[in-house]
PDB file of N, CA and C in Angstrom:
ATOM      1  N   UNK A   1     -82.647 -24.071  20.677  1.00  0.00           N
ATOM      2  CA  UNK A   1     -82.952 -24.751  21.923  1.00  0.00           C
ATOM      3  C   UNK A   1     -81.840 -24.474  22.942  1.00  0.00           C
ATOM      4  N   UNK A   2     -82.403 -23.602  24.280  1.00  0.00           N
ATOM      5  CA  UNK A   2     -81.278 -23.840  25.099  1.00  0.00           C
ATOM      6  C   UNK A   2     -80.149 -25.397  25.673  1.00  0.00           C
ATOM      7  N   UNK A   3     -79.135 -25.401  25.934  1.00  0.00           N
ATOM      8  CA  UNK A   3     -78.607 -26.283  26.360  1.00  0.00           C
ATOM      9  C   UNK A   3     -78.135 -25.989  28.021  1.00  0.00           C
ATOM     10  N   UNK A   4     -78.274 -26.466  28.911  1.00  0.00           N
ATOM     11  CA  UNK A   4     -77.857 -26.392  30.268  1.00  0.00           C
ATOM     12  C   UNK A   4     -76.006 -26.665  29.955  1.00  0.00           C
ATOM     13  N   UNK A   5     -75.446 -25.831  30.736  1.00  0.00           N
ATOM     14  CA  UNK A   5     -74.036 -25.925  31.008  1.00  0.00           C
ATOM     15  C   UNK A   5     -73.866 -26.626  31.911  1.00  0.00           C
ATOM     16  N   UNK A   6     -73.396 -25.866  33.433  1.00  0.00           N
ATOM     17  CA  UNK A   6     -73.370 -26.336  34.682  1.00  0.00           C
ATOM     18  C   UNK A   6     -74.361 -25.363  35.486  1.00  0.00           C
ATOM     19  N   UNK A   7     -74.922 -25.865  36.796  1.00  0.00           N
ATOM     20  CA  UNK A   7     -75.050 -25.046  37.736  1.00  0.00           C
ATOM     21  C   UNK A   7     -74.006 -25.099  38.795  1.00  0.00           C
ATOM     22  N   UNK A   8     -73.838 -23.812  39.324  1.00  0.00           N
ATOM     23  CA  UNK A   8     -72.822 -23.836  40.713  1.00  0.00           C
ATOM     24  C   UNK A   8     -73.703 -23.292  42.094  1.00  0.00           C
ATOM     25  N   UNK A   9     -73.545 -24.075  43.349  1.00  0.00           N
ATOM     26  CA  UNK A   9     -73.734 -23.318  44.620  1.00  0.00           C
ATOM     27  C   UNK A   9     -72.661 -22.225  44.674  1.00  0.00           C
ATOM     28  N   UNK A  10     -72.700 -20.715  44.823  1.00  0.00           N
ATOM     29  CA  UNK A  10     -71.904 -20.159  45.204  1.00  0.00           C
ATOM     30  C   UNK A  10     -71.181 -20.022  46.811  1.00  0.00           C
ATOM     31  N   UNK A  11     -69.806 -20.405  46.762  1.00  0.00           N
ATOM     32  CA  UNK A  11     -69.293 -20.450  47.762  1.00  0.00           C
ATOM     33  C   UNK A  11     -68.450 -19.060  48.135  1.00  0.00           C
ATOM     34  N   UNK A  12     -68.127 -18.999  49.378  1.00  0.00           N
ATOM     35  CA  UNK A  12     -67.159 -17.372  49.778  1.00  0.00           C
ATOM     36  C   UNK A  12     -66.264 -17.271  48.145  1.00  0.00           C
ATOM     37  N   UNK A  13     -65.521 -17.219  47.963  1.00  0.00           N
ATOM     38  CA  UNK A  13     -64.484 -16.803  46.870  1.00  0.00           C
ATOM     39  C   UNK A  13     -65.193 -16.512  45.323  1.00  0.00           C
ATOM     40  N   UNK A  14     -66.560 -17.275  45.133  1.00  0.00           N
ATOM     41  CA  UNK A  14     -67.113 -16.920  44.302  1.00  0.00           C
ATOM     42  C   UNK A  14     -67.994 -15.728  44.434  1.00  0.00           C
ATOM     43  N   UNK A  15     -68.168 -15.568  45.448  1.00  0.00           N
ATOM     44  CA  UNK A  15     -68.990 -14.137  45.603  1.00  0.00           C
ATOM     45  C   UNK A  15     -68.289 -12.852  46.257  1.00  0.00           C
ATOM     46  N   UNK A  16     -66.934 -13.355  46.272  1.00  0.00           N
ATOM     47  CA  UNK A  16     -65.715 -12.000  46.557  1.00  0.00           C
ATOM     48  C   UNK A  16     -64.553 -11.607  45.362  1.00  0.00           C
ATOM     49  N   UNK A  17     -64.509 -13.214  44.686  1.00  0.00           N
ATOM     50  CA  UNK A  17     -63.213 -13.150  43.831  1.00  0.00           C
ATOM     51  C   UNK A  17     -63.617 -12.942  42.277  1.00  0.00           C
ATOM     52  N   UNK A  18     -63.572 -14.532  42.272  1.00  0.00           N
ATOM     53  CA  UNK A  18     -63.964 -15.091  40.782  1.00  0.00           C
ATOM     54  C   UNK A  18     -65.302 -15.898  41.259  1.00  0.00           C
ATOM     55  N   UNK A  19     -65.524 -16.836  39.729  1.00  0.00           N
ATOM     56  CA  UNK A  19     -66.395 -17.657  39.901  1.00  0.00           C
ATOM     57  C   UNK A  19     -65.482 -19.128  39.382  1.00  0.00           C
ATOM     58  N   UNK A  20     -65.495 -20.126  39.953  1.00  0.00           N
ATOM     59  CA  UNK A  20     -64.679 -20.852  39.738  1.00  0.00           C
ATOM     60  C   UNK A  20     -65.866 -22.258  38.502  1.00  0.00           C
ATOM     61  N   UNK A  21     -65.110 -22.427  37.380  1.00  0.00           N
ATOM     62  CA  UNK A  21     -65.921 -23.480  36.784  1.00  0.00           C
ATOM     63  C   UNK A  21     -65.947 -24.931  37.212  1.00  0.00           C
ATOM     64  N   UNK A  22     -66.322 -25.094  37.369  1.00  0.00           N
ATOM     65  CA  UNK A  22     -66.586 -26.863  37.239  1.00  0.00           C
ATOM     66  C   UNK A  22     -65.575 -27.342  36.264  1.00  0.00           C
ATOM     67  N   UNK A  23     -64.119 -27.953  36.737  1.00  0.00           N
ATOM     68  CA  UNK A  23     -64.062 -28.457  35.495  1.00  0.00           C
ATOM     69  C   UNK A  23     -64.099 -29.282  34.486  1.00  0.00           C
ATOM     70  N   UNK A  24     -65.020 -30.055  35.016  1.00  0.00           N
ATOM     71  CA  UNK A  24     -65.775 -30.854  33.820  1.00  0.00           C
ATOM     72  C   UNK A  24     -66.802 -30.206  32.529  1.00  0.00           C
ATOM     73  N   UNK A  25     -66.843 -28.928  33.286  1.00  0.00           N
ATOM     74  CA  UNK A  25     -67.235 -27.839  32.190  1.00  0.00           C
ATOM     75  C   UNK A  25     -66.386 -27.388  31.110  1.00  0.00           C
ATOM     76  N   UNK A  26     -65.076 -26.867  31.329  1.00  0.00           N
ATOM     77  CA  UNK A  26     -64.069 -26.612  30.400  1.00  0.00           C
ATOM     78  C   UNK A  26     -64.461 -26.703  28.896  1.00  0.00           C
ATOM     79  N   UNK A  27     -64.573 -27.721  28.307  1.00  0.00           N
ATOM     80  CA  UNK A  27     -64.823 -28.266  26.942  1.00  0.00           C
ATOM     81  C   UNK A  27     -66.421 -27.798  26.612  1.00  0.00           C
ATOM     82  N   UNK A  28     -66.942 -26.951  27.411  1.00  0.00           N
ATOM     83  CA  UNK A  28     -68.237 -26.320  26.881  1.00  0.00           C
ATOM     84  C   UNK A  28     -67.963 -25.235  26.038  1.00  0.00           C
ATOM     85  N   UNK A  29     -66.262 -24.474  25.792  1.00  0.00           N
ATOM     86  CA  UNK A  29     -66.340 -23.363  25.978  1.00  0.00           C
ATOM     87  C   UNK A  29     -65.116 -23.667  24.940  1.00  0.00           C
ATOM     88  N   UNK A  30     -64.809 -22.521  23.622  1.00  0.00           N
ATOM     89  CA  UNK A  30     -63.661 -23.186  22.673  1.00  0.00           C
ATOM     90  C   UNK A  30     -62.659 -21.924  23.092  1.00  0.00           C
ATOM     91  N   UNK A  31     -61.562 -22.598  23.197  1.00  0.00           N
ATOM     92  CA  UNK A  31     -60.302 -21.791  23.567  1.00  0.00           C
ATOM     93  C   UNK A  31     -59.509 -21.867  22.135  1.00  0.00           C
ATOM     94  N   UNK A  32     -59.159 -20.451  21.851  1.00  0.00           N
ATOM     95  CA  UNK A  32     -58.136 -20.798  20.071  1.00  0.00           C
ATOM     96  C   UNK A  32     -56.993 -21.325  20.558  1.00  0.00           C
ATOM     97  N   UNK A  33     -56.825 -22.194  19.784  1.00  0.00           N
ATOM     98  CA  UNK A  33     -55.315 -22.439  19.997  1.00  0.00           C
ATOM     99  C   UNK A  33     -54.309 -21.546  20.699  1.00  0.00           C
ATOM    100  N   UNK A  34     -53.471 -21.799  21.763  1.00  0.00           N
ATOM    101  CA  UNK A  34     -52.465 -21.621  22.236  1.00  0.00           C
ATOM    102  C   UNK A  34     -52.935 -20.411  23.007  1.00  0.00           C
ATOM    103  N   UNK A  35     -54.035 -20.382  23.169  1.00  0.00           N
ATOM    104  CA  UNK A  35     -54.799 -19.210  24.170  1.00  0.00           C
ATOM    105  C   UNK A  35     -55.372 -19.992  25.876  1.00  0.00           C
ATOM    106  N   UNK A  36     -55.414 -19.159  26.767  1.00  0.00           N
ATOM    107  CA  UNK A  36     -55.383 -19.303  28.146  1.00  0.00           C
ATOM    108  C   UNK A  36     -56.856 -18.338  28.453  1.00  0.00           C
ATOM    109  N   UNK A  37     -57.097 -18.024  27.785  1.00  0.00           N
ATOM    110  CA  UNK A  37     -58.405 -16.788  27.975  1.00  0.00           C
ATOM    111  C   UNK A  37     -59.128 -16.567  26.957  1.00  0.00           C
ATOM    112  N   UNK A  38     -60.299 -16.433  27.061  1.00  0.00           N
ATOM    113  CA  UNK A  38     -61.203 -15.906  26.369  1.00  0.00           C
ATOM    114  C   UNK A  38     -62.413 -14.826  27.174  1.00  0.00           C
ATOM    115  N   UNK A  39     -63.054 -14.287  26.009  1.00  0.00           N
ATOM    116  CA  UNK A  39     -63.945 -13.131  26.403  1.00  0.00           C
ATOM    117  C   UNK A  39     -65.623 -13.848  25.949  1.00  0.00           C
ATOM    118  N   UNK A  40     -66.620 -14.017  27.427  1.00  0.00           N
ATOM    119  CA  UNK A  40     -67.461 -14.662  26.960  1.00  0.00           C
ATOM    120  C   UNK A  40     -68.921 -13.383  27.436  1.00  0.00           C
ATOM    121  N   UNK A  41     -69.478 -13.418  26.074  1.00  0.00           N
ATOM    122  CA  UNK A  41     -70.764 -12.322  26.354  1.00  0.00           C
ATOM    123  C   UNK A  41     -71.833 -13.384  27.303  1.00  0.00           C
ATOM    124  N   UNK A  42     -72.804 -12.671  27.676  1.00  0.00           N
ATOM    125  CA  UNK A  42     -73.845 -13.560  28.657  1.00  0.00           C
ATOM    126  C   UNK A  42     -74.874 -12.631  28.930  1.00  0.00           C
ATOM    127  N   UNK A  43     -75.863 -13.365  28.593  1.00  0.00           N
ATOM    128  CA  UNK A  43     -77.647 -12.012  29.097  1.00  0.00           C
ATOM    129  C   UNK A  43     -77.931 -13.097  30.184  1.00  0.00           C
ATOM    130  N   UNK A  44     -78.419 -12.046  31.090  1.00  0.00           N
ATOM    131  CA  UNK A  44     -78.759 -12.591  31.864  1.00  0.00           C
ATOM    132  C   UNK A  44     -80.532 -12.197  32.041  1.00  0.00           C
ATOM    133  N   UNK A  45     -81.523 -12.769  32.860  1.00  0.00           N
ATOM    134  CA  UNK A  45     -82.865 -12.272  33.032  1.00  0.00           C
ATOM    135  C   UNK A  45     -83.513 -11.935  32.556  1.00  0.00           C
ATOM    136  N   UNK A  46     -82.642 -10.549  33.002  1.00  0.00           N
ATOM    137  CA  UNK A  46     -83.274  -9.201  32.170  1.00  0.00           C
ATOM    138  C   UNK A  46     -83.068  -8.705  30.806  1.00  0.00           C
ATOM    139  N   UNK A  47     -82.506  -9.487  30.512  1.00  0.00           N
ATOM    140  CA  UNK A  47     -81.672  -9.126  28.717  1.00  0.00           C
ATOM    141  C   UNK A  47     -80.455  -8.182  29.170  1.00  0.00           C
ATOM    142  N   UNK A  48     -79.699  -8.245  30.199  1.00  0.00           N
ATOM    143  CA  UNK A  48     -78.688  -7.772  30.488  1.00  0.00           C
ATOM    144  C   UNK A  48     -77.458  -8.313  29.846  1.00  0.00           C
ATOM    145  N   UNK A  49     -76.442  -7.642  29.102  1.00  0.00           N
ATOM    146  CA  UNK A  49     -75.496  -8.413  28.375  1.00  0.00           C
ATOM    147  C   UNK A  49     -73.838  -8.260  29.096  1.00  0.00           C
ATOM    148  N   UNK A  50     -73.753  -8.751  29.715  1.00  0.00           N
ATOM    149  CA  UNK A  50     -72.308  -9.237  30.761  1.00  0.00           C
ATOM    150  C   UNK A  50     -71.222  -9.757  30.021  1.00  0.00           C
ATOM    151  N   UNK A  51     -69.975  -8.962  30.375  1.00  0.00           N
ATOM    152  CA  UNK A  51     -68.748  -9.644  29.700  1.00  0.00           C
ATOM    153  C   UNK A  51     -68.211 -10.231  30.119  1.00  0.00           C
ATOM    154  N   UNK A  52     -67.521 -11.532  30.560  1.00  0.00           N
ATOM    155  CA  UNK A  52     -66.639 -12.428  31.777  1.00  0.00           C
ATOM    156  C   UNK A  52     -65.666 -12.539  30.500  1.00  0.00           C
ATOM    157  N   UNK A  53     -64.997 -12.897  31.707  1.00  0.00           N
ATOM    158  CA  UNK A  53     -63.577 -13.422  30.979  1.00  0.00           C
ATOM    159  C   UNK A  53     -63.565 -14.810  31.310  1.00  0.00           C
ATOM    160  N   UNK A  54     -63.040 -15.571  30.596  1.00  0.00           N
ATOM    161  CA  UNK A  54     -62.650 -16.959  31.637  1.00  0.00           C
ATOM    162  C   UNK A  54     -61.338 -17.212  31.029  1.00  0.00           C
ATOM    163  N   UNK A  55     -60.707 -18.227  31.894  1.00  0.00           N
ATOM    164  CA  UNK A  55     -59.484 -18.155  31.993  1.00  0.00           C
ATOM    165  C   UNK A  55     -58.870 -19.085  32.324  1.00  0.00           C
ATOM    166  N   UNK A  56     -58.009 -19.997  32.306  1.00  0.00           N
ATOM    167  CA  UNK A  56     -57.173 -21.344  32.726  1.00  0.00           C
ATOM    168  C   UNK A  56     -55.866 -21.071  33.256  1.00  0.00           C
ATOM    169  N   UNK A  57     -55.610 -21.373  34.274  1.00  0.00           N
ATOM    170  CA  UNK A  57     -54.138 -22.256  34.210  1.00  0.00           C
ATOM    171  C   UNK A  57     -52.995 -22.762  33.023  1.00  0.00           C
ATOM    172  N   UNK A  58     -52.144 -22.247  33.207  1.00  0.00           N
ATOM    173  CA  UNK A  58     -51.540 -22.572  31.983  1.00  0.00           C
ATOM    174  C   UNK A  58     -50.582 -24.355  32.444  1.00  0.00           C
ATOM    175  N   UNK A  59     -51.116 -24.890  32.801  1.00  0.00           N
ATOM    176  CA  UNK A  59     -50.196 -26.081  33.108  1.00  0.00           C
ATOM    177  C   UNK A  59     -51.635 -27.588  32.958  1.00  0.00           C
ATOM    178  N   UNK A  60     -51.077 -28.707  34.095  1.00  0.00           N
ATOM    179  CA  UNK A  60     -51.683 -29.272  33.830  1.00  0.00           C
ATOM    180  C   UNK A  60     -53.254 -29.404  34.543  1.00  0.00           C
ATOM    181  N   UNK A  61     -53.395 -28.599  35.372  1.00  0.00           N
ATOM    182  CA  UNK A  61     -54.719 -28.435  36.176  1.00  0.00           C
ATOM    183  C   UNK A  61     -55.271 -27.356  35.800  1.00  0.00           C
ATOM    184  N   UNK A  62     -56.157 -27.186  34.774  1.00  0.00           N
ATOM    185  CA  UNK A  62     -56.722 -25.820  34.112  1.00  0.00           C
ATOM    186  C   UNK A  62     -57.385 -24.879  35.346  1.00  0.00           C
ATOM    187  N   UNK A  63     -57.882 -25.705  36.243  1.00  0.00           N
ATOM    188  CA  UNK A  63     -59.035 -24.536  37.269  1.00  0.00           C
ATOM    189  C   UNK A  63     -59.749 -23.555  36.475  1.00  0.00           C
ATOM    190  N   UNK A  64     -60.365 -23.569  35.927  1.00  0.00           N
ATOM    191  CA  UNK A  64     -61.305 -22.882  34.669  1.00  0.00           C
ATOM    192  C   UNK A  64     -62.027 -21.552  36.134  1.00  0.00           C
ATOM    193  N   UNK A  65     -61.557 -20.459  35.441  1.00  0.00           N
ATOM    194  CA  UNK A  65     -62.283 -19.156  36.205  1.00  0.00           C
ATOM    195  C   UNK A  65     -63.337 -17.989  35.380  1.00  0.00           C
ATOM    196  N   UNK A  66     -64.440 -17.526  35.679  1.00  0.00           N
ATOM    197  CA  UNK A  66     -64.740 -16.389  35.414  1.00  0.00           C
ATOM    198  C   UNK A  66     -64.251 -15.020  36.177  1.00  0.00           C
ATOM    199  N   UNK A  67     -63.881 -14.450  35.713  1.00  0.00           N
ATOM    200  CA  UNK A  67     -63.898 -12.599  35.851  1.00  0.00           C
ATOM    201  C   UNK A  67     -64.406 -11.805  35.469  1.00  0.00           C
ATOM    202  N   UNK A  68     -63.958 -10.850  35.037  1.00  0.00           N
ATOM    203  CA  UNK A  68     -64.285  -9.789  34.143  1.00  0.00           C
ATOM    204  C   UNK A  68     -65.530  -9.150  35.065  1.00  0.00           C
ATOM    205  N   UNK A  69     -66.837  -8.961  34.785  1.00  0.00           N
ATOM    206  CA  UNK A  69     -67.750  -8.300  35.143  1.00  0.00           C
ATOM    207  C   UNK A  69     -68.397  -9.008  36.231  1.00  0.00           C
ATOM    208  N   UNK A  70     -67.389 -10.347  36.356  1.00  0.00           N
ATOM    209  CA  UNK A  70     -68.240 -10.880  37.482  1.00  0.00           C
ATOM    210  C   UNK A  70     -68.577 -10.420  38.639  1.00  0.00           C
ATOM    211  N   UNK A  71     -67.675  -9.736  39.231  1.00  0.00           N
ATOM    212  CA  UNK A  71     -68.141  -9.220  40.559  1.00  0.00           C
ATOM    213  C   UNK A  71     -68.967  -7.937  40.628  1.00  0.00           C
ATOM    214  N   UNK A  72     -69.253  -7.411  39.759  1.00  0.00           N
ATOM    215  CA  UNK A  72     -70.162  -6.230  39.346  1.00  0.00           C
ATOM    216  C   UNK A  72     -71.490  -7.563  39.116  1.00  0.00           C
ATOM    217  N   UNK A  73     -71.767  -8.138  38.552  1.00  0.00           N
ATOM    218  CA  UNK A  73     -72.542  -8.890  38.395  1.00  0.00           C
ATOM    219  C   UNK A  73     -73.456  -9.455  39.712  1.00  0.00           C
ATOM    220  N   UNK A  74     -72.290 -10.059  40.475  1.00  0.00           N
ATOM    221  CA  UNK A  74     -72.997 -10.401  42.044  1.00  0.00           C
ATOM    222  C   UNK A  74     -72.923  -9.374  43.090  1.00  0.00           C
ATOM    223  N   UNK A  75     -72.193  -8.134  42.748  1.00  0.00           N
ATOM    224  CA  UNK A  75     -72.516  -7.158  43.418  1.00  0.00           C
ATOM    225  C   UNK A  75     -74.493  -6.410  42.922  1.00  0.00           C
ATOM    226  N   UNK A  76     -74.557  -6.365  42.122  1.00  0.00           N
ATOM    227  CA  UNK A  76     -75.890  -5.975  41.254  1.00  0.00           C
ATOM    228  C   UNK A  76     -76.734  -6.708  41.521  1.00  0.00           C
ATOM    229  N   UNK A  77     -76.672  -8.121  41.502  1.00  0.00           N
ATOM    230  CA  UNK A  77     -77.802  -9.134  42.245  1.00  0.00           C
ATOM    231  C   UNK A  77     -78.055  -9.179  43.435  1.00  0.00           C
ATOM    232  N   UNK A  78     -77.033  -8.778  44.310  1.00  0.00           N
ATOM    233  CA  UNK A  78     -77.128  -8.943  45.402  1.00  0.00           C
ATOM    234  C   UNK A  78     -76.842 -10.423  45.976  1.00  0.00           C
ATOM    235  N   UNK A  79     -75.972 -10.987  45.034  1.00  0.00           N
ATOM    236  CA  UNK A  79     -75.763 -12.554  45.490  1.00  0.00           C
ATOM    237  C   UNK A  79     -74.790 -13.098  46.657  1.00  0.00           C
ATOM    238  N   UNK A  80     -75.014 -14.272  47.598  1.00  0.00           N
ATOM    239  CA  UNK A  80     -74.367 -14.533  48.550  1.00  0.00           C
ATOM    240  C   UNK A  80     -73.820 -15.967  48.411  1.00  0.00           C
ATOM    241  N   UNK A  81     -73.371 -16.306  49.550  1.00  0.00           N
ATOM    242  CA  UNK A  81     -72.979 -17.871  49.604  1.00  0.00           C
ATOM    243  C   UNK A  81     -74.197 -18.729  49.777  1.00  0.00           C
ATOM    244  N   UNK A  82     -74.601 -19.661  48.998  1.00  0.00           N
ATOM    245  CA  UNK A  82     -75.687 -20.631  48.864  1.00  0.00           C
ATOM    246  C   UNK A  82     -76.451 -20.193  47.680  1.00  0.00           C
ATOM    247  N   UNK A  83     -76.377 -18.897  47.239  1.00  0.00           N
ATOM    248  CA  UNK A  83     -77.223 -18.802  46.290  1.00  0.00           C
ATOM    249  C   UNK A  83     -76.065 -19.577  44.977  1.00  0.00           C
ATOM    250  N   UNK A  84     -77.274 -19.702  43.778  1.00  0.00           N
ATOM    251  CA  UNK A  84     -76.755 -20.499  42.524  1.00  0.00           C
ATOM    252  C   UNK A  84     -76.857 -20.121  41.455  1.00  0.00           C
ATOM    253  N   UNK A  85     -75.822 -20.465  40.538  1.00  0.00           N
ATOM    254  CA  UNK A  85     -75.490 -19.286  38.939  1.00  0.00           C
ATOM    255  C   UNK A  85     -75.948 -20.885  38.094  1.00  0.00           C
ATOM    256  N   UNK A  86     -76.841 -20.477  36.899  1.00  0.00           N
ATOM    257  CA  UNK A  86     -77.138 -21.679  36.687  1.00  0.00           C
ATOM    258  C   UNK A  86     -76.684 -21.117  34.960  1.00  0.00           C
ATOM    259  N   UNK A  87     -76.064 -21.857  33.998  1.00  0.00           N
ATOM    260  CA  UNK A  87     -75.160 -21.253  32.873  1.00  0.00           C
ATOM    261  C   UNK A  87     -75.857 -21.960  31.817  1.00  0.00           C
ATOM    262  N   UNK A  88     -76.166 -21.230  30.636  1.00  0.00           N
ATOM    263  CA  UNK A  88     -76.735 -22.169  29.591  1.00  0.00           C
ATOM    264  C   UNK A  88     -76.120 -21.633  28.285  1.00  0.00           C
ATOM    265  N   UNK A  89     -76.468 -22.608  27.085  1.00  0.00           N
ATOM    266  CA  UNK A  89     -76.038 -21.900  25.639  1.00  0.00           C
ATOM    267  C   UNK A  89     -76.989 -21.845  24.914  1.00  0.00           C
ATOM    268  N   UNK A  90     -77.132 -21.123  23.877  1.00  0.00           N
ATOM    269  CA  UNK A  90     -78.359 -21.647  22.500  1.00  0.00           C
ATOM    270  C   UNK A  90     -77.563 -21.318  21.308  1.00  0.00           C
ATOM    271  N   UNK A  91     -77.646 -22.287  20.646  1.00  0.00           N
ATOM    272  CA  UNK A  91     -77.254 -21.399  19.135  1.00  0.00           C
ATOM    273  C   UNK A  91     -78.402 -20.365  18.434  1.00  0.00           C
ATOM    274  N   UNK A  92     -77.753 -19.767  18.061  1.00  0.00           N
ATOM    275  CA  UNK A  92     -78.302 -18.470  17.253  1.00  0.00           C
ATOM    276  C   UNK A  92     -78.171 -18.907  15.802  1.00  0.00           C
ATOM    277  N   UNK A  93     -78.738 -17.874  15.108  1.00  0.00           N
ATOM    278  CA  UNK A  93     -78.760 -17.976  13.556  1.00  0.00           C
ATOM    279  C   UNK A  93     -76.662 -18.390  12.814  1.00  0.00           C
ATOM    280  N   UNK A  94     -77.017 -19.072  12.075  1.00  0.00           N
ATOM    281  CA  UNK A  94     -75.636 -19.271  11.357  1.00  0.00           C
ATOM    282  C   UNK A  94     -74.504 -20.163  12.046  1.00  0.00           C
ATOM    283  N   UNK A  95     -73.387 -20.172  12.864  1.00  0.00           N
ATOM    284  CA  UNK A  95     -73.028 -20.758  13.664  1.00  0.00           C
ATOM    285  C   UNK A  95     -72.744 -19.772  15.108  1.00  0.00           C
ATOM    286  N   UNK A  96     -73.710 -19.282  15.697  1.00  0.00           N
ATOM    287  CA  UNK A  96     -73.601 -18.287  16.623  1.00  0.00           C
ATOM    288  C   UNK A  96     -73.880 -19.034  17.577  1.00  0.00           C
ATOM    289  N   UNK A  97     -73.409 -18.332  18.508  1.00  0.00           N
ATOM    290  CA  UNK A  97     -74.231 -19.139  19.904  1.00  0.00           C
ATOM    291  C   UNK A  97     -74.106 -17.812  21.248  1.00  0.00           C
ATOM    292  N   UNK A  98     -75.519 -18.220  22.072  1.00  0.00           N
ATOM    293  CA  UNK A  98     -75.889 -16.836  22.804  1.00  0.00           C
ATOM    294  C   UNK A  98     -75.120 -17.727  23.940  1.00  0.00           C
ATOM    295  N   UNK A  99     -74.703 -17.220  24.884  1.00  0.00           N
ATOM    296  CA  UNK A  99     -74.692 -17.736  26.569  1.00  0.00           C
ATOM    297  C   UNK A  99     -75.600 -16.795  27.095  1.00  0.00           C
ATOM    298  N   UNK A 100     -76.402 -17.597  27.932  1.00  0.00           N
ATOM    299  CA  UNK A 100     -77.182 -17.054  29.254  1.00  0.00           C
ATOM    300  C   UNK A 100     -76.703 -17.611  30.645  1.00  0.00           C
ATOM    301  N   UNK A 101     -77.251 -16.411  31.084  1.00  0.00           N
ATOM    302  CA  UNK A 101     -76.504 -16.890  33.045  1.00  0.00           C
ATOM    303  C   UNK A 101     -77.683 -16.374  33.934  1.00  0.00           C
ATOM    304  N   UNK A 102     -78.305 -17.397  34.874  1.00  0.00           N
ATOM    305  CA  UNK A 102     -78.922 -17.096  35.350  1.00  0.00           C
ATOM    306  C   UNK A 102     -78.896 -16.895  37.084  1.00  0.00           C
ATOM    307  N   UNK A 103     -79.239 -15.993  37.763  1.00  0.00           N
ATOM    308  CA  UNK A 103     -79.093 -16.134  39.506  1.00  0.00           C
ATOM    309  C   UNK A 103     -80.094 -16.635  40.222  1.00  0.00           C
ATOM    310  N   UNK A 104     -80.120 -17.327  40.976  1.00  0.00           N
ATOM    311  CA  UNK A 104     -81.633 -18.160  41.890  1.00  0.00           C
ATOM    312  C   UNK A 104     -80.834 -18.145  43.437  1.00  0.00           C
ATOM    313  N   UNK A 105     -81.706 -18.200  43.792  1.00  0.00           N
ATOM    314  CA  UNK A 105     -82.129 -18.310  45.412  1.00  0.00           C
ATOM    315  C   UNK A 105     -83.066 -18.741  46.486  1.00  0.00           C
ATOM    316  N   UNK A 106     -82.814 -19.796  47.135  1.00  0.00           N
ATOM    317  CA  UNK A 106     -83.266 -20.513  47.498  1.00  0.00           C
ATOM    318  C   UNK A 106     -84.201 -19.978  48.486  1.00  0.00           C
ATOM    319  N   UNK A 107     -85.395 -20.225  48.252  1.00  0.00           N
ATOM    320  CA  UNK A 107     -86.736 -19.482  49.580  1.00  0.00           C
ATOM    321  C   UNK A 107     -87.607 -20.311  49.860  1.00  0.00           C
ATOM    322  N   UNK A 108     -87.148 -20.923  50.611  1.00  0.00           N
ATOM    323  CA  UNK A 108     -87.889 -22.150  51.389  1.00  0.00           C
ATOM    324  C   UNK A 108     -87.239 -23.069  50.536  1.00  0.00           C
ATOM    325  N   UNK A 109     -88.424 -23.942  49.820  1.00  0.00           N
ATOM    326  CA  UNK A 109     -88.013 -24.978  49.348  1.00  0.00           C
ATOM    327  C   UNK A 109     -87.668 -25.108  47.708  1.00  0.00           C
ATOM    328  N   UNK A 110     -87.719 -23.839  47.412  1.00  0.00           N
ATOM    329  CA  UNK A 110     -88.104 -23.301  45.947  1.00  0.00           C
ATOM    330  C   UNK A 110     -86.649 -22.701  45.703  1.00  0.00           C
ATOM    331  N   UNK A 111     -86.316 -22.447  43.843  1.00  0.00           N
ATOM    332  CA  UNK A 111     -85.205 -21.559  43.785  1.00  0.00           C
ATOM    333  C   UNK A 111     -86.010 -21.077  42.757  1.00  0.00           C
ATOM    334  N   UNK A 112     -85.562 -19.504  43.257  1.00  0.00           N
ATOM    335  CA  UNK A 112     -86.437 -18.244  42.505  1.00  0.00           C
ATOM    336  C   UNK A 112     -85.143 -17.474  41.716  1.00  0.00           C
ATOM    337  N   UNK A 113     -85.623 -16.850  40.541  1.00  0.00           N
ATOM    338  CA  UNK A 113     -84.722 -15.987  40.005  1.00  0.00           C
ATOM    339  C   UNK A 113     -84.286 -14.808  40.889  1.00  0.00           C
ATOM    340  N   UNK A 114     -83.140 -14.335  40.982  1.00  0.00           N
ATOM    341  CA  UNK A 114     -82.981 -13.149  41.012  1.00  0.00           C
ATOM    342  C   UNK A 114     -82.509 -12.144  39.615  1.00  0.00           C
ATOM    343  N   UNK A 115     -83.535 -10.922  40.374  1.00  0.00           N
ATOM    344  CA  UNK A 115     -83.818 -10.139  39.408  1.00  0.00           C
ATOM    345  C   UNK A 115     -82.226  -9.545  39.450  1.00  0.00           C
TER     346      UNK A 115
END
């Protein structure tokens, strides 16, 4: 069964830089001990499989970030400011778990995938 993460409105820095998490999200995501980063796979749509990085702060304000392929990612969608990354998990067989990431855009009153 999928689980919803967060959704984000993308703002300027998320669609030039990083993607910045929510961080009330943080604890969705297991960091090993004494680690600041991890490498997170993600299909998106199309069965596209995306590598981000995410990443913390090493002090007391984590600011939880994606990288890695992100900006290849919203460069490829074609994503802007207002559009929205909506993040989910499922477990898989054994103790696995898939991440999906999805792009939408708002057209009229509706939010549609982007392909």
């Amino acid at each position: 069964m999928e689980q919803h993460r967060f959704t984000k409105l993308l703002c300027p820095v998320d669609t030039t830089h990083r993607l910045a998490i929510p961080p009330a999200n943080l604890g969705d995501f297991e960091f090993p001990m004494g680690q600041h980063a991890i490498n997170i796979e993600a299909v998106d749509t199309t069965e596209q499989q995306w590598i981000f990085r995410l990443s913390i702060r090493r002090n007391n304000n984590p600011k939880p970030v994606l990288t890695g392929q992100w900006i290849r990612f919203v460069k490829e969608k074609g994503l802007r400011v207002g559009d929205r990354i909506v993040f989910s998990r499922q477990q898989i067989e054994g103790d696995g778990v898939q991440y999906k990431i999805r792009a939408e855009r708002r057209i009229f009153n509706s939010w549609v995938n982007v392909q």
